[in-house]
Every structure is written in C-alpha cells, then in structure tokens.
Protein backbone atom coordinates (compact mmCIF):
# COMPACT_ATOMS: atom_id res chain seq x y z
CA UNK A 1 -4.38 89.34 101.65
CA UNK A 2 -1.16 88.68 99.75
CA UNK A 3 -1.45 84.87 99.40
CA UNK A 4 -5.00 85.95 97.77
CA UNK A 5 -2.98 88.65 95.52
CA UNK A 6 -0.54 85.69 94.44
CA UNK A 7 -3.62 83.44 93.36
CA UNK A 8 -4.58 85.80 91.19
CA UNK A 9 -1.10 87.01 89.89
CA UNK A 10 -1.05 83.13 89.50
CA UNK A 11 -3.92 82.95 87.89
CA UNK A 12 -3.57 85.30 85.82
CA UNK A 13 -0.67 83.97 84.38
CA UNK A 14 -1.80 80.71 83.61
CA UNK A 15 -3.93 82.09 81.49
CA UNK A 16 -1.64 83.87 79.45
CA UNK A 17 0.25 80.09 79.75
CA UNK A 18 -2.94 78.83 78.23
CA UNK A 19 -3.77 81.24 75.74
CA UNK A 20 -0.58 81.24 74.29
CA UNK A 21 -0.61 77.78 74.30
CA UNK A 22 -4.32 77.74 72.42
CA UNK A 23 -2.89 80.03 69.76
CA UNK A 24 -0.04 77.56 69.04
CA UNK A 25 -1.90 75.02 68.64
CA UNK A 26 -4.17 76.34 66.49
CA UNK A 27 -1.14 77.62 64.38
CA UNK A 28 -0.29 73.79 64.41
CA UNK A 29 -3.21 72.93 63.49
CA UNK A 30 -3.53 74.90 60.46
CA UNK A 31 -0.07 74.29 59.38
CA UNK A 32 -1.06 70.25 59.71
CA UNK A 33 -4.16 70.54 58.04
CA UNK A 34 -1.91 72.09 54.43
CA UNK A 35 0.46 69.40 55.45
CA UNK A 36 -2.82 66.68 55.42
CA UNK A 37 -4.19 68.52 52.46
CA UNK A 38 -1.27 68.26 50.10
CA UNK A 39 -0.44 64.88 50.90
CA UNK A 40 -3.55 63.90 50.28
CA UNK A 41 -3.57 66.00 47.12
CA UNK A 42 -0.07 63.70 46.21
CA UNK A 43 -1.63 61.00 46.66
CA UNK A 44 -5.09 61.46 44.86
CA UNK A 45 -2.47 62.40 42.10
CA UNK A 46 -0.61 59.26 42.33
CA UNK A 47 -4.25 57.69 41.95
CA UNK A 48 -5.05 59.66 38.96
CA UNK A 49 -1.48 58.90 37.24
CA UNK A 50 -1.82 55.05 38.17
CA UNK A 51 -5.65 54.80 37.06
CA UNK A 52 -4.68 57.01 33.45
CA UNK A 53 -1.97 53.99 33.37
CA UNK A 54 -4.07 51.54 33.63
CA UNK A 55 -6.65 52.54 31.43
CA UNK A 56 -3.27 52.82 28.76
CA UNK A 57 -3.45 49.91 26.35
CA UNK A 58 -2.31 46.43 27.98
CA UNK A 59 -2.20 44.92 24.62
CA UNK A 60 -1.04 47.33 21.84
CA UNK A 61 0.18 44.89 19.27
CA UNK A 62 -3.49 43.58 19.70
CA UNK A 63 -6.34 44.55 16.97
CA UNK A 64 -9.39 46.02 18.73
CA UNK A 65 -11.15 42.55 17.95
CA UNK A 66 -13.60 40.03 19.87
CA UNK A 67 -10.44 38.02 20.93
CA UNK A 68 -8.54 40.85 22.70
CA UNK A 69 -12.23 42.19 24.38
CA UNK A 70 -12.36 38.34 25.53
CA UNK A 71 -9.07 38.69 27.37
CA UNK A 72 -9.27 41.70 28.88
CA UNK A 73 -13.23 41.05 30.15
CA UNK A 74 -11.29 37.69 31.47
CA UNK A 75 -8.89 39.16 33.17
CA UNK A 76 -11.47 41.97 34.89
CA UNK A 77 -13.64 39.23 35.90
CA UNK A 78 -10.90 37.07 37.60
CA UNK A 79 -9.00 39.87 39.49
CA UNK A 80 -11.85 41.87 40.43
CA UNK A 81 -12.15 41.22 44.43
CA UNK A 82 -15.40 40.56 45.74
CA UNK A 83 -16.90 39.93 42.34
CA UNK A 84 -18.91 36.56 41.32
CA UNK A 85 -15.57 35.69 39.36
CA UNK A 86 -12.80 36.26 41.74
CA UNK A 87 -9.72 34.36 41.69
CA UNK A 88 -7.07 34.00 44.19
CA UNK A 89 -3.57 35.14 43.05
CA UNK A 90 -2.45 31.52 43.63
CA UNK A 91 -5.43 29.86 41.51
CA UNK A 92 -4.23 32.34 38.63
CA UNK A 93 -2.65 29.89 36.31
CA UNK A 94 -1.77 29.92 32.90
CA UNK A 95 -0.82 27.70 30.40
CA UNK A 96 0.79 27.83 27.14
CA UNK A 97 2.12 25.83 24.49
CA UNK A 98 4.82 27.01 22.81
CA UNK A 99 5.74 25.93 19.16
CA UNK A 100 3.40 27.95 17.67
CA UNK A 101 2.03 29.69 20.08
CA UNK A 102 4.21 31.54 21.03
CA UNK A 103 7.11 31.46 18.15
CA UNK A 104 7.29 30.59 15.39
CA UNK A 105 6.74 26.52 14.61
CA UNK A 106 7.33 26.66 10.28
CA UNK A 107 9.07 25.18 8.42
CA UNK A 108 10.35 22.73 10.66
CA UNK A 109 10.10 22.27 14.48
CA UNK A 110 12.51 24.93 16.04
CA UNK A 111 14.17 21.62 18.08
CA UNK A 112 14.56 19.98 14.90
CA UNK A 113 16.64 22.54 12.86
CA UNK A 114 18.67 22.99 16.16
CA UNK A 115 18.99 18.50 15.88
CA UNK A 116 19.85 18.73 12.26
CA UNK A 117 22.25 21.62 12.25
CA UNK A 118 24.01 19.44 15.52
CA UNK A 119 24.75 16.47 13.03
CA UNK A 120 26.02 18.56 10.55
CA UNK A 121 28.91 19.65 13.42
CA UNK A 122 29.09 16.65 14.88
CA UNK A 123 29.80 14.55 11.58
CA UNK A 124 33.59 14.98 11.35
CA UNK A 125 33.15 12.91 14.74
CA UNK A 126 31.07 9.93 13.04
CA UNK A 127 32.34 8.98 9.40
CA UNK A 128 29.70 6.35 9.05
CA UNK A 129 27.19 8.38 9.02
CA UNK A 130 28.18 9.17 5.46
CA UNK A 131 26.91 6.00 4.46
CA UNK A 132 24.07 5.57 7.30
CA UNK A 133 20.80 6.66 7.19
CA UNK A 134 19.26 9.52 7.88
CA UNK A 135 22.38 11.15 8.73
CA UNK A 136 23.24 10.45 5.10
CA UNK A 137 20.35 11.96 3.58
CA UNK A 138 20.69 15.03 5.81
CA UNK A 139 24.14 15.36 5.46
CA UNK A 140 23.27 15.81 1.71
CA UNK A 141 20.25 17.83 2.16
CA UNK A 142 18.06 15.25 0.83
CA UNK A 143 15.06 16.40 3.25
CA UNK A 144 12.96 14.16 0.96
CA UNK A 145 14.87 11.57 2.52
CA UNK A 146 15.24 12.48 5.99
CA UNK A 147 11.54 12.63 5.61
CA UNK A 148 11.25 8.99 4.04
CA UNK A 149 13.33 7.75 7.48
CA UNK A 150 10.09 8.54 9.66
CA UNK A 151 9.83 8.80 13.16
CA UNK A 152 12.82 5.88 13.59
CA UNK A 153 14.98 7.85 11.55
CA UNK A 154 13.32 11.09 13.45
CA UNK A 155 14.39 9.71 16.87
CA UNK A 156 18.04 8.35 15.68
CA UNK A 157 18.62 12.13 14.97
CA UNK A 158 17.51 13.22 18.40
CA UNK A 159 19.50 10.61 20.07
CA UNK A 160 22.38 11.23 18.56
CA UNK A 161 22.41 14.99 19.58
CA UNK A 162 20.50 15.14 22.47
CA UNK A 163 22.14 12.42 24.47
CA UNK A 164 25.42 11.11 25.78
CA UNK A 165 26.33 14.14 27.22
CA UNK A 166 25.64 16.01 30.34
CA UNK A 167 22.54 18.40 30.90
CA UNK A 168 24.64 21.61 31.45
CA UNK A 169 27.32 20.60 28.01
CA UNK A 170 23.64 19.99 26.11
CA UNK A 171 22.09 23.75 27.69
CA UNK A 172 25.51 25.39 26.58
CA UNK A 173 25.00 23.90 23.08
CA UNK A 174 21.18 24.94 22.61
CA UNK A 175 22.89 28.34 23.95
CA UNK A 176 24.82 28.72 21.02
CA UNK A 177 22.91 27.31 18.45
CA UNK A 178 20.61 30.19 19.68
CA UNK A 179 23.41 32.87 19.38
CA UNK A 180 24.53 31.96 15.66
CA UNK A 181 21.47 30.28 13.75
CA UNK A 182 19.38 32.08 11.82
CA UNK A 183 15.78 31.41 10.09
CA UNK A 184 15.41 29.89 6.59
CA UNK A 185 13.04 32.34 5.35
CA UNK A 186 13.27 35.74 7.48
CA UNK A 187 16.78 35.44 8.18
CA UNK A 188 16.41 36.28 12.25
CA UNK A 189 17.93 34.49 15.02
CA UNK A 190 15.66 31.85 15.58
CA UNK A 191 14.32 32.92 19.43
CA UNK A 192 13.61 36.59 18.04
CA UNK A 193 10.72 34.82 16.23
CA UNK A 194 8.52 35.07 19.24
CA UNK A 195 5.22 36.76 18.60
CA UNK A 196 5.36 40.14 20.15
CA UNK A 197 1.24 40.13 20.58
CA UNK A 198 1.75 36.89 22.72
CA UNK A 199 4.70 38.29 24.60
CA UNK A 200 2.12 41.40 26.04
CA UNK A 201 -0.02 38.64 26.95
CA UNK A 202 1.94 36.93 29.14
CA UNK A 203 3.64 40.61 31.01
CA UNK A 204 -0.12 41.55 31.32
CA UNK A 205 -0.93 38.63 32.93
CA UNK A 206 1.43 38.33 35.24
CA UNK A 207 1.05 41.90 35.69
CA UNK A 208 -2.74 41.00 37.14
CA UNK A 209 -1.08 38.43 39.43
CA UNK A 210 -1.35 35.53 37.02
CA UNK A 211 1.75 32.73 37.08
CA UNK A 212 3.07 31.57 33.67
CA UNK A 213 3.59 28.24 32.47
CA UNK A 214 5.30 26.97 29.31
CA UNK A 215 3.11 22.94 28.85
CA UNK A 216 4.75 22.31 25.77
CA UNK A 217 5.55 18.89 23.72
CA UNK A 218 9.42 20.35 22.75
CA UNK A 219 12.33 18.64 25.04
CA UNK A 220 12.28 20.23 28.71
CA UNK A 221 16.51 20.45 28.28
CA UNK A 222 15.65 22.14 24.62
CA UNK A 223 13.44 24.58 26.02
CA UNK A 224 14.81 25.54 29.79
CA UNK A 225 18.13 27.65 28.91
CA UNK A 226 16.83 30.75 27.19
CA UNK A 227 12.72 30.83 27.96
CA UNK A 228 13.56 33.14 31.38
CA UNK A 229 15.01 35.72 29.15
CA UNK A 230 12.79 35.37 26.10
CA UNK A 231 9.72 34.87 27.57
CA UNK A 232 10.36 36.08 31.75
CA UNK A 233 9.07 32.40 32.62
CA UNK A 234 11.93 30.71 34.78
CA UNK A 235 12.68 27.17 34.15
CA UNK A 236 10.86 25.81 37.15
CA UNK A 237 7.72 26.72 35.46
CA UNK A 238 8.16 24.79 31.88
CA UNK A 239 7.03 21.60 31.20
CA UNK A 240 7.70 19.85 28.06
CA UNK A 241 9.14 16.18 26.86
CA UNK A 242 11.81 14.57 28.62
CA UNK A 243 14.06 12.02 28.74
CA UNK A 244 15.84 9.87 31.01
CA UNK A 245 19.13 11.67 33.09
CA UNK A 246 21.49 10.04 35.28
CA UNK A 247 23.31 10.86 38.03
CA UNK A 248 27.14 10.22 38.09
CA UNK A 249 30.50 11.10 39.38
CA UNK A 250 32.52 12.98 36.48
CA UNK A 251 36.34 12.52 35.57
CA UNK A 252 36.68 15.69 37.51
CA UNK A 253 35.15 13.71 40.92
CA UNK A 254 31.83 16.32 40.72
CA UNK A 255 28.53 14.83 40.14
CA UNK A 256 26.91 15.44 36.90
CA UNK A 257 23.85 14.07 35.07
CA UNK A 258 24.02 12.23 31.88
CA UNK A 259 21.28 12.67 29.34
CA UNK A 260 20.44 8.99 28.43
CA UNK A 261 18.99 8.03 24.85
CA UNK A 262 15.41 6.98 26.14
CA UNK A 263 11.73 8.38 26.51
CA UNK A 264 10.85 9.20 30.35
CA UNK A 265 8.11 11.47 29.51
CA UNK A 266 5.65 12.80 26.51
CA UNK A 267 4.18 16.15 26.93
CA UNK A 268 2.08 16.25 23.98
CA UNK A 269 -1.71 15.58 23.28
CA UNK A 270 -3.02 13.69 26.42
CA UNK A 271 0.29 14.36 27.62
CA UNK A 272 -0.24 17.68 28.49
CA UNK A 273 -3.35 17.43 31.55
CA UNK A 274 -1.09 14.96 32.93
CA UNK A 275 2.26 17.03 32.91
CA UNK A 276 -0.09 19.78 34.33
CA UNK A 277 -1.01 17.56 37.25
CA UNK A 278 2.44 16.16 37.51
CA UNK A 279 4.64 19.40 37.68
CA UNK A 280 2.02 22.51 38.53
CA UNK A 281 -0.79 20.43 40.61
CA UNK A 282 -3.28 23.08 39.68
CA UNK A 283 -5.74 23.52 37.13
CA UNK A 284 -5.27 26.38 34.92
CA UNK A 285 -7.65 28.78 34.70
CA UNK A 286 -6.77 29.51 31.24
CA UNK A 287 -5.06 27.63 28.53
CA UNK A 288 -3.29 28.83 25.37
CA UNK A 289 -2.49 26.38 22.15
CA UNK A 290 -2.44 26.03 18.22
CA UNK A 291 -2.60 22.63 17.16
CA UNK A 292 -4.73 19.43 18.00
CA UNK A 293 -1.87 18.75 20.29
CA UNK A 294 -3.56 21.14 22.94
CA UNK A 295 -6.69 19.67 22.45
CA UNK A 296 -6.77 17.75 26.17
CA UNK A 297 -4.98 20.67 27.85
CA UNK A 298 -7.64 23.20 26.79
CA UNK A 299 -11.01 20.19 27.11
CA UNK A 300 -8.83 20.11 30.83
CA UNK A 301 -9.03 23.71 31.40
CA UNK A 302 -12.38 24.25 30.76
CA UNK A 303 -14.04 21.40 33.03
CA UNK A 304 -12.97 23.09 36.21
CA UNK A 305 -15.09 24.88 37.81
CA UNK A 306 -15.49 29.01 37.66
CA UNK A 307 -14.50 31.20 35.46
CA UNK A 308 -12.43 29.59 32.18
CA UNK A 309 -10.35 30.63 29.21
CA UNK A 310 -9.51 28.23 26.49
CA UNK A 311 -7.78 29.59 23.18
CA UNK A 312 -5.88 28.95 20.16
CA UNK A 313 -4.14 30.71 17.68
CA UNK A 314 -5.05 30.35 14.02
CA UNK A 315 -2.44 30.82 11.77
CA UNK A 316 -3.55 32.44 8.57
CA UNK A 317 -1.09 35.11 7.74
CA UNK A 318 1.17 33.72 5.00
CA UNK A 319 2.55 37.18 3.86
CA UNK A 320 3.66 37.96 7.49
CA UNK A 321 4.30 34.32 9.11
CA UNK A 322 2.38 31.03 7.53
CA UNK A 323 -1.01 30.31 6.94
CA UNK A 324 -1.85 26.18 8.01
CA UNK A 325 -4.01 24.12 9.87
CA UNK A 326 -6.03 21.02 9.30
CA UNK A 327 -3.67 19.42 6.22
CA UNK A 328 -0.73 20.65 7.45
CA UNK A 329 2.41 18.02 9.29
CA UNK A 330 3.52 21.06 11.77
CA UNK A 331 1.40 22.27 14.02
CA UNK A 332 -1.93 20.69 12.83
CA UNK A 333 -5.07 22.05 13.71
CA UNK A 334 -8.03 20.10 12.78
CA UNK A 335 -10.48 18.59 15.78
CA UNK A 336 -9.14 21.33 17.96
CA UNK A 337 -10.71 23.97 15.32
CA UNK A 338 -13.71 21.94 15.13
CA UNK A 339 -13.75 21.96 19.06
CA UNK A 340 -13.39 25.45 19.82
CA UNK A 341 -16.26 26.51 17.32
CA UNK A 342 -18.72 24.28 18.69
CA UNK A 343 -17.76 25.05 22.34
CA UNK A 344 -17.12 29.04 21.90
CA UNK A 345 -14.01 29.02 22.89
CA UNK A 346 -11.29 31.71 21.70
CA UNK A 347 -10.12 31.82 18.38
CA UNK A 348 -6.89 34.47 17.70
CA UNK A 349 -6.56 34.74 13.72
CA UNK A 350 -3.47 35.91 13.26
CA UNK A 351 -4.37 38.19 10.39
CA UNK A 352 -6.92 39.67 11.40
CA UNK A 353 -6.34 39.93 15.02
CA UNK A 354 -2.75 40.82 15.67
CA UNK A 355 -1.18 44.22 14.42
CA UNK A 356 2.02 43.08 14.82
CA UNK A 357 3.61 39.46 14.47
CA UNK A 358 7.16 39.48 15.73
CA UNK A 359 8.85 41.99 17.39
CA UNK A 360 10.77 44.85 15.92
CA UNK A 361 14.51 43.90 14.90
C-alpha cells in the first residue's frame, strides 16, 4: 500500500501547509485590523480638528450682534446640501460696492484725491491751468472753489488725468499714488483704510464656495491694479465706471490702448443691475452697499428667487471713521435706509456692530 502511505504523508502535509497558512493569516489579519483602527482613529482626529476649526470664529472683528447671526444663518442655509436653501457653488454670488463699503469713502472720494493730487504733478506740464478753472482753484487749495466748478469742472479734472494715456501708464500711476499718498485725517496709506470686519467677510465667503464681486460706481482702470492684493478679488471680477479705450499701434510698433476722454459706461445707481447682467450674467444671491447708490443692486438681489441677502453699512462711528448718511454729499444714504427698514433687510452699524474698523498698522 505505499501509494496509499504517500496520500496520507501527502495529506498530512497539506495540512500543516494549511494550518500554517490559517495562522498567518490570522496574524495578518490582526495586524490589518490596528492598521484599519488607527487610520481610522487619524482620521476621526482630522474630523475633530477640522470641525473644532470650524466652529472657531469666522468673523472675529464682528460684534456678537443680529447682523453677524444674519450672515452666518445665511451662509448655513445656502451651503448646507440637501437643505430647503441650497445653493450651487456656481449660483454663490456676491456683490459689493466698494467706496464705503468696503474702505473708507470720507472726506473725499478715494478716486478723487488720487485726480487732484495728479494735477498737482502734472501742472508744471500745463501753465494755463494757473489761470483756468478748476485747476486754478485746486492748484490753490481753494476746495470751496473746486466745489463751485460742479460736475463740469468735476469731469475736466478726471479727463485731464485719467485720459490721453495708455491703460497700463494710467495702472502704473494709480500704483504709485497708492505707494506714497497718505490720508488727510489718519495719516495711512490710503488702501490700508479697508475695513478689516468687511475683509473676513469676503475670505469667509469665499471660504463657503461663494465668488466675489467688486459692482462699484469708481473707474474700472482706478480700481483693477491693487483690488487682487487688497481685497483677493482678481480684476476679472470688478465692475465699476468706464470709459472709452482704443486700440492702437505705439511708437514702439506694439499695440496699446489709449484711454479716451469720454463716458462708455456708468456703474452707479441703476447702473449697477445692469453692469451685473452685463459682466457677471448672474444674479447675486447677496448684495453688499452703503449709499442710495446701491439701492437697484440690492431691490435686484432680492427679487430673485430663493434664499436672499441684501445689506448696507451704516456709518455712525465718528470717533473711529465718520458718522453720515441722509444729508451727507459722499456716500448718501437716505431712500436706501428708508428701504431696508421697511423691507428687513440688513443693517451693519458700524458702531455698534464692528469691533474693529480698519486693520491693525
């Protein structure tokens, strides 16, 4: 029987094959079971770190008031998938104006100082103006009778430093305007008078998959060259006033665009829907002013459908920025006001609202 006697030395030692086998495998086993368990662990970590992070404070410069519990519940509501007020990432838009809203707009328009302190270094260039008006008047600091030129002696400023050159020469000189001029009254480079509360806004929206837009009545050209770094909102998404460019061949043979002295485009008042349809193409979901200027931007807002936020900041802090609205000639706010209380919308007092105005220097 020795083929029988094989079989079973055979058999015999397949099962020693198989038992050892069993008994490394169930080693394995073990071993990936504390491998599964502490990944797992890492990762229900990583969950605990990110949810402690997100409960952490998205707007710290932010009073614990109605208008920052408005936000936040906003923001919930619109990002929460599967809920009754979902919004796609690509509906998530968000408008804001920007004198005022988010810097600083007092004494004068931010565009204008820049304007006036242009004809000031440009005058060695144009002798007459010694004797024309306004350049006279401003060249003397007779504001009184700058003022007293109105908007025709308003525009004849603008056009005389904001055209006749190319776009790129006029970016390089709002560039550094930026770099050297400083504030009347708090003596700060005029772009670090951004409001820091506003500036966690816009990083928590876009944080929550929200795209930023600057819908603003200052010049596009103005505005473009430093809102990326200021505000982290590239200039493909600001809209604001424009004028006409044109397209030529330089001295140098490369093409170049020349800003002409006339009006292509208003983004101000009813402006603003329309520069909204023109340039973005959607609705925003929510819309962020100060003045009566935003008015039809924030009435536009509001009639779409879904969930809505309108707002406007209310400046009433005079001891740490200006206090002004319905008499005053910047940044009025009068029917807007009137419109926002009837309609509920938000209402950011600076005073009482914000902890912080501007950012630390």
């Amino acid at each position: 029987m020795p083929l029988f006697r094989d079989g079973k030395r055979i058999l015999r030692r397949s099962g020693y094959v198989v038992a050892t086998l069993a008994r490394q495998l169930a080693v394995k086993s073990r071993l990936v079971a504390v491998f599964t368990g502490a990944v797992l662990g890492l990762i229900a970590g990583a969950g605990s770190l990110s949810q402690a992070s997100a409960q952490g404070d998205p707007l710290p410069s932010w009073n614990d008031t109605a208008a920052k519990r408005t936000i936040i519940e906003f923001v919930d509501r619109t990002t929460t998938s599967g809920g009754p007020d979902f919004v796609p990432p690509a509906e998530r838009i968000a408008t804001f104006d920007n004198d005022g809203t988010l810097w600083c707009e007092q004494p004068v328009y931010f565009q204008l100082a820049f304007a006036i302190d242009q004809v000031k270094a440009l005058a060695p260039k144009h002798p007459e103006w010694k004797t024309q008006q306004p350049f006279k008047a401003l060249l003397e600091k007779d504001m009184k009778g700058v003022g007293a030129a109105g908007k025709t002696g308003l525009l004849q400023i603008m056009a005389a430093t904001h055209t006749g050159m190319t776009t790129d020469e006029f970016s390089r000189s709002v560039r550094d305007w930026l770099a050297t001029a400083k504030h009347p009254r708090f003596n700060r480079p005029f772009d670090s008078l951004v409001y820091q509360p506003m500036l966690e806004l816009l990083a928590y929206l876009r944080a929550n998959g929200f795209k930023t837009f600057i819908v603003s009545g200052g010049g596009i050209e103005f505005m473009r060259p430093w809102m990326e770094k200021t505000y982290g909102i590239p200039p493909e998404q600001v809209v604001g006033s424009s004028g006409v460019v044109k397209f030529q061949t330089g001295a140098d043979g490369k093409p170049e665009l020349i800003k002409l002295a006339k009006m292509e485009f208003v983004d101000d008042g009813p402006g603003k829907p329309v520069g909204i349809n023109r340039f973005i193409g959607r609705r925003p979901i929510l819309a962020f002013g100060n003045s009566d200027g935003d008015l039809q931007m924030l009435q536009w807002t509001v009639a779409g459908r879904g969930a809505r936020l309108a707002a406007l900041l209310h400046h009433t802090d005079a001891e740490r920025e200006y206090a002004y609205d319905r008499q005053s000639k910047i940044g009025k706010l009068d029917k807007a006001l009137d419109e926002a209380t009837a309609r509920g919308w938000t209402v950011v007092d600076m005073k009482r609202d914000w902890k912080a105005v501007f950012p630390e220097k």
